[in-house]
C-alpha atoms as a PDB file:
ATOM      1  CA  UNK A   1     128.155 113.861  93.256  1.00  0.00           C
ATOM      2  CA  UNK A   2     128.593 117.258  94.423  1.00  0.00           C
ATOM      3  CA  UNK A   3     129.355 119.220  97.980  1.00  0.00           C
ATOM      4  CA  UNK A   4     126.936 118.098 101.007  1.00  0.00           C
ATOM      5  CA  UNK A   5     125.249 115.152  99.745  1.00  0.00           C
ATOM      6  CA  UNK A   6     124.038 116.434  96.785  1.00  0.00           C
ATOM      7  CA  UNK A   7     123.408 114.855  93.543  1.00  0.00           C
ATOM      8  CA  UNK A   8     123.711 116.425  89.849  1.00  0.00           C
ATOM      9  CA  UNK A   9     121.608 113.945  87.577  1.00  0.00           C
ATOM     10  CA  UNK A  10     121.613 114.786  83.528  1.00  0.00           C
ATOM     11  CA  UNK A  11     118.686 113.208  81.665  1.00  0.00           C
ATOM     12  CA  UNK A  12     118.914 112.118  78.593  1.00  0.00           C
ATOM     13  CA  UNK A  13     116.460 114.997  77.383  1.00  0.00           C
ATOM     14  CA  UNK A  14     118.978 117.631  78.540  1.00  0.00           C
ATOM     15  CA  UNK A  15     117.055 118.647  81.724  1.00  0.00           C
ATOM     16  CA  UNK A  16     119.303 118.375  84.937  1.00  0.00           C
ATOM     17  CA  UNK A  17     118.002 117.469  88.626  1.00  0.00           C
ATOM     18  CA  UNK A  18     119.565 118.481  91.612  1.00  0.00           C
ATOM     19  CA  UNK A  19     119.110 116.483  94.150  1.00  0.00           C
ATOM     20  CA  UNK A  20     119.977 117.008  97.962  1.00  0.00           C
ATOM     21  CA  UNK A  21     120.516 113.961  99.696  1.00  0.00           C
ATOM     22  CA  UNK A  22     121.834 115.549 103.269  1.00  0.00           C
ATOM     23  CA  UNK A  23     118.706 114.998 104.648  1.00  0.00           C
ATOM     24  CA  UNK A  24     118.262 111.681 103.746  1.00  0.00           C
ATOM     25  CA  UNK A  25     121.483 110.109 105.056  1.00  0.00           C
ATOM     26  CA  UNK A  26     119.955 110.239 107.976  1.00  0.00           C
ATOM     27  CA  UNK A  27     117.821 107.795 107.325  1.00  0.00           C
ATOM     28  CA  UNK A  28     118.477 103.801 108.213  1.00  0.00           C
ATOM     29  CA  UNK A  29     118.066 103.259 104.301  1.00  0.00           C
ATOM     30  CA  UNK A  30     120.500 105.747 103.240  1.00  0.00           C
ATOM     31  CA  UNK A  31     122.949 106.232 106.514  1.00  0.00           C
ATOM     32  CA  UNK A  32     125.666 104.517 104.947  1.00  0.00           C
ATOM     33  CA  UNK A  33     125.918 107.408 102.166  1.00  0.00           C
ATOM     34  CA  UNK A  34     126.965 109.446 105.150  1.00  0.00           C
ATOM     35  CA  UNK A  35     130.693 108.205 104.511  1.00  0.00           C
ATOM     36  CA  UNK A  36     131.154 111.251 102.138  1.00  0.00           C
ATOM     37  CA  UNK A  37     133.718 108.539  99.460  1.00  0.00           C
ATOM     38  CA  UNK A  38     131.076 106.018  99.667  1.00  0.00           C
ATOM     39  CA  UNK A  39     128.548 108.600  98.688  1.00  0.00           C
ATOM     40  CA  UNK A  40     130.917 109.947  96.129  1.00  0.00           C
ATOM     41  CA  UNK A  41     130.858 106.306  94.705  1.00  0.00           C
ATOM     42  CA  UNK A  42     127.514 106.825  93.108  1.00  0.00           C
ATOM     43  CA  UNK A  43     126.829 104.935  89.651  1.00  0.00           C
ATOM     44  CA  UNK A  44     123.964 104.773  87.012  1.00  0.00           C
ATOM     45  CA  UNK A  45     122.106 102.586  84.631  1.00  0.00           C
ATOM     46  CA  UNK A  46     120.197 105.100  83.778  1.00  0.00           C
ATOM     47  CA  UNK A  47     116.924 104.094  85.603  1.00  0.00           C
ATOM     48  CA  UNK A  48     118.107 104.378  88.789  1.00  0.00           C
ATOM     49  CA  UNK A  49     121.188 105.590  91.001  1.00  0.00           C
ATOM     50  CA  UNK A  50     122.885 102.736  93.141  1.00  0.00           C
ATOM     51  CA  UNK A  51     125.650 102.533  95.272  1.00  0.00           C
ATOM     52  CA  UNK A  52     127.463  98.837  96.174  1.00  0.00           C
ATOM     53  CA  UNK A  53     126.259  97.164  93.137  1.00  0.00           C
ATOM     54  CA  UNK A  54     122.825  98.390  93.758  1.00  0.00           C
ATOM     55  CA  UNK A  55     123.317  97.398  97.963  1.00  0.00           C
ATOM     56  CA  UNK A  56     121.697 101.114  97.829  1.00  0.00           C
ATOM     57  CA  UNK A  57     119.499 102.533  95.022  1.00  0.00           C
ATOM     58  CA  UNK A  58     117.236 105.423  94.376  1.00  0.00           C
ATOM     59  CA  UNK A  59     115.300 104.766  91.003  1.00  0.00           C
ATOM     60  CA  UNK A  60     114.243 107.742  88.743  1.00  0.00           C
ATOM     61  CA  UNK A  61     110.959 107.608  90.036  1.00  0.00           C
ATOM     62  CA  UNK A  62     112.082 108.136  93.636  1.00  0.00           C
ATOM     63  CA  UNK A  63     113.922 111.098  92.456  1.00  0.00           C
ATOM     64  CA  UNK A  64     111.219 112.841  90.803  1.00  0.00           C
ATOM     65  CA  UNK A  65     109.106 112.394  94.049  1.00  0.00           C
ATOM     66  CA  UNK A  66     111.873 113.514  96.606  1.00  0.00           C
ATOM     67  CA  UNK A  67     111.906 116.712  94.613  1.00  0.00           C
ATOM     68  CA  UNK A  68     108.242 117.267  94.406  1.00  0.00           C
ATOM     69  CA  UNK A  69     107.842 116.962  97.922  1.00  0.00           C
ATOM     70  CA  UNK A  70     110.732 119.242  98.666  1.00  0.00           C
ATOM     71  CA  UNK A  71     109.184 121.622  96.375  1.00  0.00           C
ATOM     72  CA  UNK A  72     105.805 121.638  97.955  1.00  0.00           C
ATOM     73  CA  UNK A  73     107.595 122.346 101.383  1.00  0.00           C
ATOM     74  CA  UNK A  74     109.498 124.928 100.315  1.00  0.00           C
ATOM     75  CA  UNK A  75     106.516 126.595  98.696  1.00  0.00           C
ATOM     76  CA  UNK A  76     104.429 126.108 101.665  1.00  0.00           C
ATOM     77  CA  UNK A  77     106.982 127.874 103.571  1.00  0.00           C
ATOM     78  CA  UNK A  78     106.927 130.812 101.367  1.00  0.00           C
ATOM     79  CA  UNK A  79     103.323 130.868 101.437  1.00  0.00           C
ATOM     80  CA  UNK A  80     103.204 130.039  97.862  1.00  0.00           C
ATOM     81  CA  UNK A  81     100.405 127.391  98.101  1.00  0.00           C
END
């Protein structure tokens, strides 16, 4: 875990993902991550990211695609695409 809901996730392959929850814990699914030491709490199995004993879980897959789409909306906001 890192400063304002962010995530730092190392893959196995030596690529890191950075992922920025803040948004998100706005969400009914994720408001409990709001609590900043519950957030903090964050664990692995490697195929997914759970909080609670998996009460709360992101798998990799949901990672990859919370990126992409913030990605594509920066982008569009630069005019990129």
């Amino acid at each position: 875990p890192k400063y304002g809901y962010r995530l730092l996730i190392e893959l196995d392959n030596g690529n890191v993902v950075f992922l920025n929850m803040a948004d998100k814990v706005e969400t009914v699914r994720f408001y409990d991550l709001k609590d900043v030491d519950f957030f903090n709490q964050v664990e692995t199995d490697g195929y997914a990211l759970y909080w609670d004993y998996g009460r709360i879980s992101i798998s990799l897959s949901e990672v990859y695609e919370m990126n992409r789409v913030k990605r594509e909306e920066a982008e569009k906001r630069k005019g990129i695409v």
